[in-house]
Structures are given as C-alpha cells and as structure tokens.
Protein backbone atom coordinates (compact mmCIF):
# COMPACT_ATOMS: atom_id res chain seq x y z
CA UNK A 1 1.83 10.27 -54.84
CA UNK A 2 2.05 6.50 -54.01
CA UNK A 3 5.65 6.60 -54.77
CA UNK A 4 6.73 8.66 -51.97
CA UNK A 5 4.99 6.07 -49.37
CA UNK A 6 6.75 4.00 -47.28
CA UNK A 7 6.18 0.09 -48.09
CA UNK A 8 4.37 -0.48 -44.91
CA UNK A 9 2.04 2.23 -46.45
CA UNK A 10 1.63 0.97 -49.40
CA UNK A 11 1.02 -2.58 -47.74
CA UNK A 12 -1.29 -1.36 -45.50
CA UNK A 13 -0.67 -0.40 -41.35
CA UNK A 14 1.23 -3.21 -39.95
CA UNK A 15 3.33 -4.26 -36.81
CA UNK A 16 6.42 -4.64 -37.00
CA UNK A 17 7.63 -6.90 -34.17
CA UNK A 18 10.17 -8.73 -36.04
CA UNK A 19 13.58 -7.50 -36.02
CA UNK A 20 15.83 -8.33 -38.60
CA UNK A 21 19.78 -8.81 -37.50
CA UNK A 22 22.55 -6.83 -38.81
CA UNK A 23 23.77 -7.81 -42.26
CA UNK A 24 27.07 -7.40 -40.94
CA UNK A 25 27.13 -10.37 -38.80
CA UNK A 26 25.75 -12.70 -41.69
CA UNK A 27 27.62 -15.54 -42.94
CA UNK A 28 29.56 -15.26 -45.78
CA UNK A 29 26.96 -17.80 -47.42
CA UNK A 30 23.58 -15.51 -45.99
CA UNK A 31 25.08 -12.19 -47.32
CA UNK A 32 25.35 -13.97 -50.76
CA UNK A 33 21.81 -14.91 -50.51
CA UNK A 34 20.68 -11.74 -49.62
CA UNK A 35 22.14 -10.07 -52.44
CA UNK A 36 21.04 -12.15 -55.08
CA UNK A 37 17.33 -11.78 -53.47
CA UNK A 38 18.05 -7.98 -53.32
CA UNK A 39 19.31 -7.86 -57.40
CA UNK A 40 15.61 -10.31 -57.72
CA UNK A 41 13.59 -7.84 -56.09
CA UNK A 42 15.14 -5.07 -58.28
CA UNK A 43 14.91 -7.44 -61.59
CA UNK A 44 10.83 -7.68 -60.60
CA UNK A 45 10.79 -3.79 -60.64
CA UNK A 46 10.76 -3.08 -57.00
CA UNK A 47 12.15 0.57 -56.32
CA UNK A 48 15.49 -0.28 -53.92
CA UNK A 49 13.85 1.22 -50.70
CA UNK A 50 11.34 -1.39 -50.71
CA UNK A 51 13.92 -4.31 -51.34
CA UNK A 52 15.88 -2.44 -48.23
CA UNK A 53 12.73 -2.56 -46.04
CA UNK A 54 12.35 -6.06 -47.03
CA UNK A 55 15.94 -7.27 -46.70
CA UNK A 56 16.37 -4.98 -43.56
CA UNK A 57 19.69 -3.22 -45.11
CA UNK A 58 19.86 0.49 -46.16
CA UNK A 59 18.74 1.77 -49.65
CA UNK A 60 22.26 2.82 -50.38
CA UNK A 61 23.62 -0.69 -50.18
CA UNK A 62 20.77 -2.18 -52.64
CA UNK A 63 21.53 0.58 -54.78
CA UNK A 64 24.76 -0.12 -54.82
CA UNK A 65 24.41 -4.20 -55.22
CA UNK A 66 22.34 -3.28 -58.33
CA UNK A 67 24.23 -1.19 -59.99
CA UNK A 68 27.45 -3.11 -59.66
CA UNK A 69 25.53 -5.51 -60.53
CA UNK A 70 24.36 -3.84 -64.04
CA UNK A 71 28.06 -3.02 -64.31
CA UNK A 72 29.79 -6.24 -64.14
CA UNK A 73 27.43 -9.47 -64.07
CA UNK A 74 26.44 -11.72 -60.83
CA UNK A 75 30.14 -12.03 -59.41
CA UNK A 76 29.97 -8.37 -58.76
CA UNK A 77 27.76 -9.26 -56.06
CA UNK A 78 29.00 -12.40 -54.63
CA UNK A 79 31.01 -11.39 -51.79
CA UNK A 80 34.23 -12.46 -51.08
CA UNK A 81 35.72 -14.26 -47.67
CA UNK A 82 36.54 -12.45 -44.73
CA UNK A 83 39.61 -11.47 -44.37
CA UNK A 84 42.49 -9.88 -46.38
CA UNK A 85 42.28 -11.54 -49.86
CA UNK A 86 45.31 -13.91 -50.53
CA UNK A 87 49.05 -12.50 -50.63
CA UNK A 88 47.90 -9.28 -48.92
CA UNK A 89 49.18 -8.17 -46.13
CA UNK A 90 47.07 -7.48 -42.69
CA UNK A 91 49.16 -4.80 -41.19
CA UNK A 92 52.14 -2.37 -41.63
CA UNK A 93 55.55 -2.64 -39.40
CA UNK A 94 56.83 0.24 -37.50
CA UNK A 95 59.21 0.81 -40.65
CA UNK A 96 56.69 0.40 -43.11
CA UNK A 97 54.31 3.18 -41.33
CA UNK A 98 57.29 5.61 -41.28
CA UNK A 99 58.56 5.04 -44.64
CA UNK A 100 54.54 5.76 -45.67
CA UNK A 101 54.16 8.60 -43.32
CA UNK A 102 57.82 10.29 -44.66
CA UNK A 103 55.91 10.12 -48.56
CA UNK A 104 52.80 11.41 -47.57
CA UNK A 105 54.95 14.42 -45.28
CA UNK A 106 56.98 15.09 -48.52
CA UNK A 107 56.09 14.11 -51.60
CA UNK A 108 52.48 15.15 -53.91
CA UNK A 109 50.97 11.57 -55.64
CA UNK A 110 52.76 12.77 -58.82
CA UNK A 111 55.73 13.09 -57.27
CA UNK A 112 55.78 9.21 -55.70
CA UNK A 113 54.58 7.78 -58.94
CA UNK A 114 51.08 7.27 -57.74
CA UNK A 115 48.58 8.00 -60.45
CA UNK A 116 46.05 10.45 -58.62
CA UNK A 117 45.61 14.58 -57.84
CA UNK A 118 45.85 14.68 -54.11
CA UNK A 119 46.25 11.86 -50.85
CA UNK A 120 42.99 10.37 -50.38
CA UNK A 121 42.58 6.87 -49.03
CA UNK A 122 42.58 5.25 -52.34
CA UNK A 123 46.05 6.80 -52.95
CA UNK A 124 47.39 6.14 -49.81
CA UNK A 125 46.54 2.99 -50.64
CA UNK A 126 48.59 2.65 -53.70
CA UNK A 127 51.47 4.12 -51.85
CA UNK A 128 51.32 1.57 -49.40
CA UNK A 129 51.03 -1.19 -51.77
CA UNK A 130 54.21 0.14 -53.95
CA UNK A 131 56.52 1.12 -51.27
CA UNK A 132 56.10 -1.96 -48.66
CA UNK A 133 53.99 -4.63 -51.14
CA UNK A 134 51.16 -4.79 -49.11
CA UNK A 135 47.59 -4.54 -49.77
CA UNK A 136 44.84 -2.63 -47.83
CA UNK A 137 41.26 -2.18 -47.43
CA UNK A 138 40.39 1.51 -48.03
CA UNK A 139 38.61 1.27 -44.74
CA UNK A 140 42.36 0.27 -43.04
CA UNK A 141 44.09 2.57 -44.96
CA UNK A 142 41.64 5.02 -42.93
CA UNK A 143 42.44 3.62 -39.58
CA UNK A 144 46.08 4.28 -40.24
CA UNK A 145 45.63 7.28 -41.40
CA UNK A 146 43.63 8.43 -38.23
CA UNK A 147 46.01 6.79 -36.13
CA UNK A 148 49.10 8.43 -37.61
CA UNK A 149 47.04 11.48 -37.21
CA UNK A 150 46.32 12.74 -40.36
CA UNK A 151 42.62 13.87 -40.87
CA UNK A 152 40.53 14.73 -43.76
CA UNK A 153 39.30 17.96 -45.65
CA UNK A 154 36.66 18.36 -47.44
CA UNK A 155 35.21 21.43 -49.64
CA UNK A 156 32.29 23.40 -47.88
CA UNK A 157 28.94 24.46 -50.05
CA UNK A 158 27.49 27.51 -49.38
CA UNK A 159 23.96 27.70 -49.17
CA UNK A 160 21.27 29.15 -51.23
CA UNK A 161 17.90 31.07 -50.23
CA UNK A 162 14.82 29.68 -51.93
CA UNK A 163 11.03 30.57 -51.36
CA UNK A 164 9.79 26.96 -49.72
CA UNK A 165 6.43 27.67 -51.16
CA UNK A 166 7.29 27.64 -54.93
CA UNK A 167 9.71 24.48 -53.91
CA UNK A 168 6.63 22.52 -52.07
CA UNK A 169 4.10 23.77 -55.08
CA UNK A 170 6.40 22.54 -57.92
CA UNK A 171 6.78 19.37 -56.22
CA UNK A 172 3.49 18.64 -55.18
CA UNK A 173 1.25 20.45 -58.23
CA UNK A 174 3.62 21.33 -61.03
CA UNK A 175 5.55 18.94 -61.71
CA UNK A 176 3.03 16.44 -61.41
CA UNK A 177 1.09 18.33 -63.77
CA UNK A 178 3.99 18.12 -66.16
CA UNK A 179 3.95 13.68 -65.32
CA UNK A 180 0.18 13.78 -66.19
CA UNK A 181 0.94 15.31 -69.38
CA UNK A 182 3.90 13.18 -70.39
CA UNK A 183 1.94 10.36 -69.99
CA UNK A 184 -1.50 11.62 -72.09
CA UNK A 185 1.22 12.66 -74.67
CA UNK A 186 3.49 10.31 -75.41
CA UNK A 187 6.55 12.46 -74.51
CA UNK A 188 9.35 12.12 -73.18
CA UNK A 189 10.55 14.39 -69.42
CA UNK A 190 14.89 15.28 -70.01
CA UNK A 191 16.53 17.16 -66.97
CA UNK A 192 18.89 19.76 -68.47
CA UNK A 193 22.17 21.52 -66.72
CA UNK A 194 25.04 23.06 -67.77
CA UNK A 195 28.90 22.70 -65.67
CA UNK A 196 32.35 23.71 -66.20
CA UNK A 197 34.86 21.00 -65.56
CA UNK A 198 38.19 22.87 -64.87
CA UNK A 199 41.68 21.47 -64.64
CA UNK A 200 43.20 23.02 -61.66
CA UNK A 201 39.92 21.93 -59.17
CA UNK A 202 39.33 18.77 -57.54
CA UNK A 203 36.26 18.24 -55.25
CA UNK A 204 37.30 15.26 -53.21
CA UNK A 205 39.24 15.86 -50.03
CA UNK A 206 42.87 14.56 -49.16
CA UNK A 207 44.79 14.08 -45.90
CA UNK A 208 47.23 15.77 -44.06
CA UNK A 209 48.91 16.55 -40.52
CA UNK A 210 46.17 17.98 -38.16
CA UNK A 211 46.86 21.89 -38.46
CA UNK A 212 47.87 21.62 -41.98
CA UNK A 213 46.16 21.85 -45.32
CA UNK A 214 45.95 19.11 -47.74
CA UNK A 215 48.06 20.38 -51.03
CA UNK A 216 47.38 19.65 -54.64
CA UNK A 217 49.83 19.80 -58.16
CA UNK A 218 47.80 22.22 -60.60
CA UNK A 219 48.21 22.88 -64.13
CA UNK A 220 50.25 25.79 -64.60
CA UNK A 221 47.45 28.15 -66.16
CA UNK A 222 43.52 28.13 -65.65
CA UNK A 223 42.22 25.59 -68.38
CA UNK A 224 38.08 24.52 -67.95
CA UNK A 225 35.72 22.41 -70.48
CA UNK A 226 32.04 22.93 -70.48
CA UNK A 227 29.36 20.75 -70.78
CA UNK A 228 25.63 20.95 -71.39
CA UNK A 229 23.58 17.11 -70.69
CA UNK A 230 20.07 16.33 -70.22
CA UNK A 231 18.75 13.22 -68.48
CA UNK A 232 15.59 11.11 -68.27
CA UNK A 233 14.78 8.85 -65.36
CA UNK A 234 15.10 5.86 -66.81
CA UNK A 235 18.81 6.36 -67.46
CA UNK A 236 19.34 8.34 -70.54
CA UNK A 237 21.72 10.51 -71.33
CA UNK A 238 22.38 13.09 -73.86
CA UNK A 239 25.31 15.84 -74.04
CA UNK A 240 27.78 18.52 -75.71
CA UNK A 241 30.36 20.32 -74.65
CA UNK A 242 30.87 23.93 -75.72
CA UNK A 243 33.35 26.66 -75.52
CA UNK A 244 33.45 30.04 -73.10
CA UNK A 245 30.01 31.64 -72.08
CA UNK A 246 26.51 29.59 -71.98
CA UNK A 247 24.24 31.21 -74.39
CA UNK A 248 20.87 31.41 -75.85
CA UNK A 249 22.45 30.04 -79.16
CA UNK A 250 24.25 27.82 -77.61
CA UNK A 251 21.49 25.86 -75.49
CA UNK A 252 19.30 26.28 -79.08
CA UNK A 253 21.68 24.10 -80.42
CA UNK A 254 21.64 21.44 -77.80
CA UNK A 255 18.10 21.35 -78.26
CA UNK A 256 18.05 20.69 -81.66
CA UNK A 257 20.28 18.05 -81.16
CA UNK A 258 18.09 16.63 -78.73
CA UNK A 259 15.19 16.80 -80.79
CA UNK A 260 17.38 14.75 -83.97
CA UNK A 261 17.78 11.82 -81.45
CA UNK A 262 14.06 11.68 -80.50
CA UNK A 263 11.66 9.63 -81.37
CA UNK A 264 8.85 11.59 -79.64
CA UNK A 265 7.27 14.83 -78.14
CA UNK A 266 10.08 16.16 -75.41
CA UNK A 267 9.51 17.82 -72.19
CA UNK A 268 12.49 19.67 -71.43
CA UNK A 269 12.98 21.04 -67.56
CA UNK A 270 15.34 23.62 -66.64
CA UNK A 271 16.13 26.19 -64.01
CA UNK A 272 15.57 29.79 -64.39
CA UNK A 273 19.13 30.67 -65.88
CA UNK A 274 18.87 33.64 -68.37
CA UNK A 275 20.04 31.96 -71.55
CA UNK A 276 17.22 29.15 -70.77
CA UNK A 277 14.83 32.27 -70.95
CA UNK A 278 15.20 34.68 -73.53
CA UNK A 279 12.76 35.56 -76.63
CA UNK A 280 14.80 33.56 -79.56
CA UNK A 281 14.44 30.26 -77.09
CA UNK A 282 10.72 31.34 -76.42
CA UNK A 283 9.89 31.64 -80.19
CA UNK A 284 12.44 28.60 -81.27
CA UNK A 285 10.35 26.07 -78.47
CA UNK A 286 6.70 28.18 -80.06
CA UNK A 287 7.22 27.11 -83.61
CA UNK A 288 8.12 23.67 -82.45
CA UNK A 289 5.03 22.81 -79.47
CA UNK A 290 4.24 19.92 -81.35
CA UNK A 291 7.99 18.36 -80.94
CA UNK A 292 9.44 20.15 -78.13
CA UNK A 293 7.90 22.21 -74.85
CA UNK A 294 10.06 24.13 -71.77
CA UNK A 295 9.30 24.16 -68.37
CA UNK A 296 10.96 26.54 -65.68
CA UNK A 297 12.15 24.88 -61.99
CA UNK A 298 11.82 27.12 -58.94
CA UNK A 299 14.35 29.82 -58.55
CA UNK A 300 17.62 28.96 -56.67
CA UNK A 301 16.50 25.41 -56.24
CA UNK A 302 19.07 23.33 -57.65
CA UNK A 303 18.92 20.06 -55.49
CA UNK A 304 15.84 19.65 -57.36
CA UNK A 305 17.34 18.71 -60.94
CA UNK A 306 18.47 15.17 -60.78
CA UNK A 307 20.93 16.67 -63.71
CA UNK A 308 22.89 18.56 -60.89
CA UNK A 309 24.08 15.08 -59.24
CA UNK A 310 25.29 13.74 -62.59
CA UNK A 311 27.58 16.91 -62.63
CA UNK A 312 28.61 16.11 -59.25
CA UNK A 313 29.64 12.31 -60.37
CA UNK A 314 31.58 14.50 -63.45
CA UNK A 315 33.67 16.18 -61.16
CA UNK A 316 34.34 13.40 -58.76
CA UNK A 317 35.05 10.95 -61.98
CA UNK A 318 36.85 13.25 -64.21
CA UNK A 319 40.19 13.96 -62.57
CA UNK A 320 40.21 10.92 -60.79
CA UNK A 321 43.36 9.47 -62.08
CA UNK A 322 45.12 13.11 -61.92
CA UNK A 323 44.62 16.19 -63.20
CA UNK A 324 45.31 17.03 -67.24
CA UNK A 325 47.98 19.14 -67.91
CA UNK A 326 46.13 20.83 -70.81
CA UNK A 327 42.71 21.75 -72.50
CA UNK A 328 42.87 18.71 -74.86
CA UNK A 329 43.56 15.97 -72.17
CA UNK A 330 40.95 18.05 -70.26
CA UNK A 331 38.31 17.37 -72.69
CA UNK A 332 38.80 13.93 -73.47
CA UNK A 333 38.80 13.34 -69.66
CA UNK A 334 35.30 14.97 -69.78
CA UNK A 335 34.04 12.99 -72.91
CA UNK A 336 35.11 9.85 -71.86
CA UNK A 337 33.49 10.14 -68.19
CA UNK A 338 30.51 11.08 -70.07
CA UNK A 339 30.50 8.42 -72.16
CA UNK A 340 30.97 6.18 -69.65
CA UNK A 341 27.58 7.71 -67.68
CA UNK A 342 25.82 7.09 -71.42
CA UNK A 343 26.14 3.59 -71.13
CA UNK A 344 25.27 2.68 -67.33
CA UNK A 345 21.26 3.85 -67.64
CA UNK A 346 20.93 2.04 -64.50
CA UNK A 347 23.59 4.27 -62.62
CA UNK A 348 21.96 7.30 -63.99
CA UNK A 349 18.75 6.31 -62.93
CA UNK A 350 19.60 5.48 -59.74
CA UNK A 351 20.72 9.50 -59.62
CA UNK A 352 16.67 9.79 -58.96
CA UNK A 353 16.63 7.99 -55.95
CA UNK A 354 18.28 11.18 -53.57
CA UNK A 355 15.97 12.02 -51.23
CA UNK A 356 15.83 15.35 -53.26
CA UNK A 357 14.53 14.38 -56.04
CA UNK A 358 12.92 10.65 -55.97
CA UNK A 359 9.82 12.46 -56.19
CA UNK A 360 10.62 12.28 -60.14
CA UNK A 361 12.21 8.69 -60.30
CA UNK A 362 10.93 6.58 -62.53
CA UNK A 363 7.01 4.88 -61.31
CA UNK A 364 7.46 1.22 -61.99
C-alpha cells in the first residue's frame, strides 16, 4: 500500500545528490526554523517520515517536535540557547561527585527524599540538584554516571515463535481486507489488549557499581490493577479496569461499553486469547453484526497490536514518581496515566508509527 513507500517513491525515482548537514550543528535560529516547518508539514497532514526525509532529521525527532508540540503550544518547540540554562551549574567538584556517589552507594530514592522507584538518570538528577544545588542535563548526568562507573540495567524480553506466513498474510491481505471494509461501512477499526499493572515491578532500568545489581523499595505484599483499553489510529482511547482473572464476561462488558460510546459500526481486533474466543462472545458479537464485528490477529504476534505499546507507555508512566504502597494508590496511578493517554490523541496516534505496526496508521 502507498503508505508503506518511501517519499522518493511516492515522488517518483530521483537523485539524491544533495546532502543535507547535521541538525546538530544548526544555529540556534535554523533549528527553530526547522521545527516550526517540521510542526507545518505535520499541520498539512504529512505522515512524520516524510517531513524527516524532507527536513533531513530522523522520524523520531519530528515525532517528538509534534507531539510536544500538541502537548504544550509553539514554545514547546522553540529551542532554547546553548548552554546550561541560567543559575545552573556546568559541572560537579571533586566533593560534590563524592557526596553524590556516597547517596547513590547507600541510600534507595525514597530513602534521600527523591521522589522516584529506583536511580535512573532523571533521579540522579534530582539528587544532584538537592544535595549540591546544581542543575544537569540528563545527558550529563549520564556522563557522570559512566565516568564514576556506574552502568545501566535493563529488563530482557524473551522471545516468541510465530508462523511468518500468517504474520506476512494478515499484513498484506487481511487486514487490508478489514481497511476496505471499514471504509465501505462506515465503521470504526479499535485495537484491544488487556495488562496488569503491579506495584512491586518497574520496567525502566537504574544504575549501579559495575558487578552489582541495581536495587528497588517494593511494597511489602504483591498488589496489581488490571486494565482492558482499545485504541483507534487516530488517537482514541477507551478503557476499564477490572479485578483478578480476564474473562469472557468480563471483555463482554468492555464491549458493551464500547458500543454505548459509539456513534457507528465497530471493528474490534484482538489476539487469539481464549476469553476473546469463546461461544457467549461468538453469539454476543452474532446478534449484534450490524453494530459490532471481531476479528482474530495471528497467533503469538503481539508487536502487531499498536494496543501493546500503549501498555508499554502504562508501565513506564505509571510508577514513575514511585511505587504505591497499596491497591488504592495503585489504581488511581493507573487511571490517571490513562486518563492522561485519553486526552493526547496525537500521542496515541503517533503509537502507529513503530515500524511494527505503521502498516495500520492512520492514511492521510
């Protein structure tokens, strides 16, 4: 489909003898301008690889320019001076790095009054800037942290099989298929997923001396908060939460929920999960066709639902400011993250531009 073409495709073969220079050595001034012709290109509907082929930056960083952009008005894109913003500091003394370094050795976040789960940059940061009153980039706060030799840990994912011909046929037939029919019908395509948020798991990483692990405070029993959401592609976002096991009964009810907030036919996509598939969800959908229609993703083939990567910005969103000391915070940490996903569209929607699955971003 013409969306998955590059722009030099879509403009036609072309030589490209030109080369751009790197945005990074732009003036103050010229990296203004190019943002605010970026955020234009976007405004005039132009999907954010094209602006980057344009522009010569990454799609990342047009992605990002627009959706701080959507977030907070113009001056989130107007970048500032070089250099360390005024009353910062540019660098730590010998006393200040120890002083830092004897915290991070000793103490959790908690513990040194710094409001986040584990040492990441962004907390070492706050350290920094409430024990010695100085101010850091995140990216300096790095170098230090490198220097001092401290390195990072991240969580591993285990892979999953998956039969590449169902994946390349439900990409390239089916869920076209499904497009056409949206379209002809007037209905609307929602992603659906469930997750459990828990309490005592964080998925960012945290530093810590080579050789040893990076530690975390956790609640002192097993507390989790479930969710169900669906999304669209052009930035919706519906949800629930729900208590213990995912069932039939309970994804019945999400449905009908989504069905009392539409104003259309829905098309409803969701993986193979048992609940999703069971004869009181078959005959629930049947005596509703004319409202409401399932379809089934290929098996173990989850980096194809766009609705997996807004779980993923859950649980890097949720406990960042700490983690809840019981199920009640837990929740509201949950709802109000959600919430706050509900009312960027753009952010969601920009979820559809992974490499994974633009082929169902929006056509504009």
């Amino acid at each position: 489909m013409w969306r998955n073409l590059g722009f030099a495709q879509l403009m036609g073969e072309v030589s490209m003898s030109v080369a751009l220079p790197d945005a990074r050595t732009l003036s103050v001034k010229e990296l203004e301008t190019l943002r605010l012709r970026a955020i234009h290109g976007r405004e005039l509907g132009y999907h954010a690889y094209q602006v980057a082929e344009i522009l010569g930056v990454t799609r990342e960083t047009v992605s990002r320019w627009w959706t701080d952009y959507q977030a907070r008005g113009i001056e989130a894109v107007t970048p500032h001076p070089p250099g360390p913003p005024e009353g910062t500091g540019a660098a730590l003394s010998p006393e200040q790095a120890e002083k830092v370094q004897k915290v991070l050795d000793s103490k959790s976040p908690e513990e040194a009054g710094v409001p986040a789960p584990l040492w990441n940059r962004r907390a070492v940061g706050r350290l920094i800037e409430k024990e010695c009153g100085v101010k850091l980039a995140v990216r300096t706060v790095g170098k230090y942290l490198a220097k001092w030799g401290y390195t990072s840990k991240r969580p591993t994912r285990h892979a999953r099989m998956q039969d590449p011909q169902e994946v390349r046929e439900w990409i390239e037939n089916v869920y076209p298929y499904i497009q056409r029919r949206a379209d002809r019908e007037g209905a609307e395509i929602y992603w659906c997923d469930e997750t459990g948020v828990m309490a005592d798991q964080h998925p960012g990483y945290g530093y810590a001396r080579k050789g040893q692990p990076a530690t975390i405070e956790v609640p002192d029993r097993h507390i989790g908060v479930n969710t169900i959401s669906a999304i669209t592609n052009e930035g919706k976002v519906r949800f629930m939460t729900y208590e213990k096991t995912f069932t039939a009964a309970v994804f019945l009810m999400f449905l009908a929920r989504l069905l009392r907030g539409a104003s259309g036919k829905l098309f409803v996509i969701v993986d193979r999960l048992k609940a999703h598939d069971t004869a009181a969800v078959e005959e629930w959908a049947l005596a509703r066709k004319d409202q409401i229609e399932l379809f089934y993703m290929p098996s173990r083939a989850p980096e194809l639902n766009p609705d997996e990567y807004l779980n993923n910005a859950l649980k890097q969103e949720v406990h960042r400011e700490g983690l809840p000391a019981d199920k009640e915070s837990l929740k509201d940490q949950v709802l109000k993250c959600m919430s706050k996903f509900a009312r960027l569209p753009q952010m969601v929607a920009n979820l559809f531009q992974h490499p994974d699955v633009q082929y169902a971003a929006a056509v504009v």
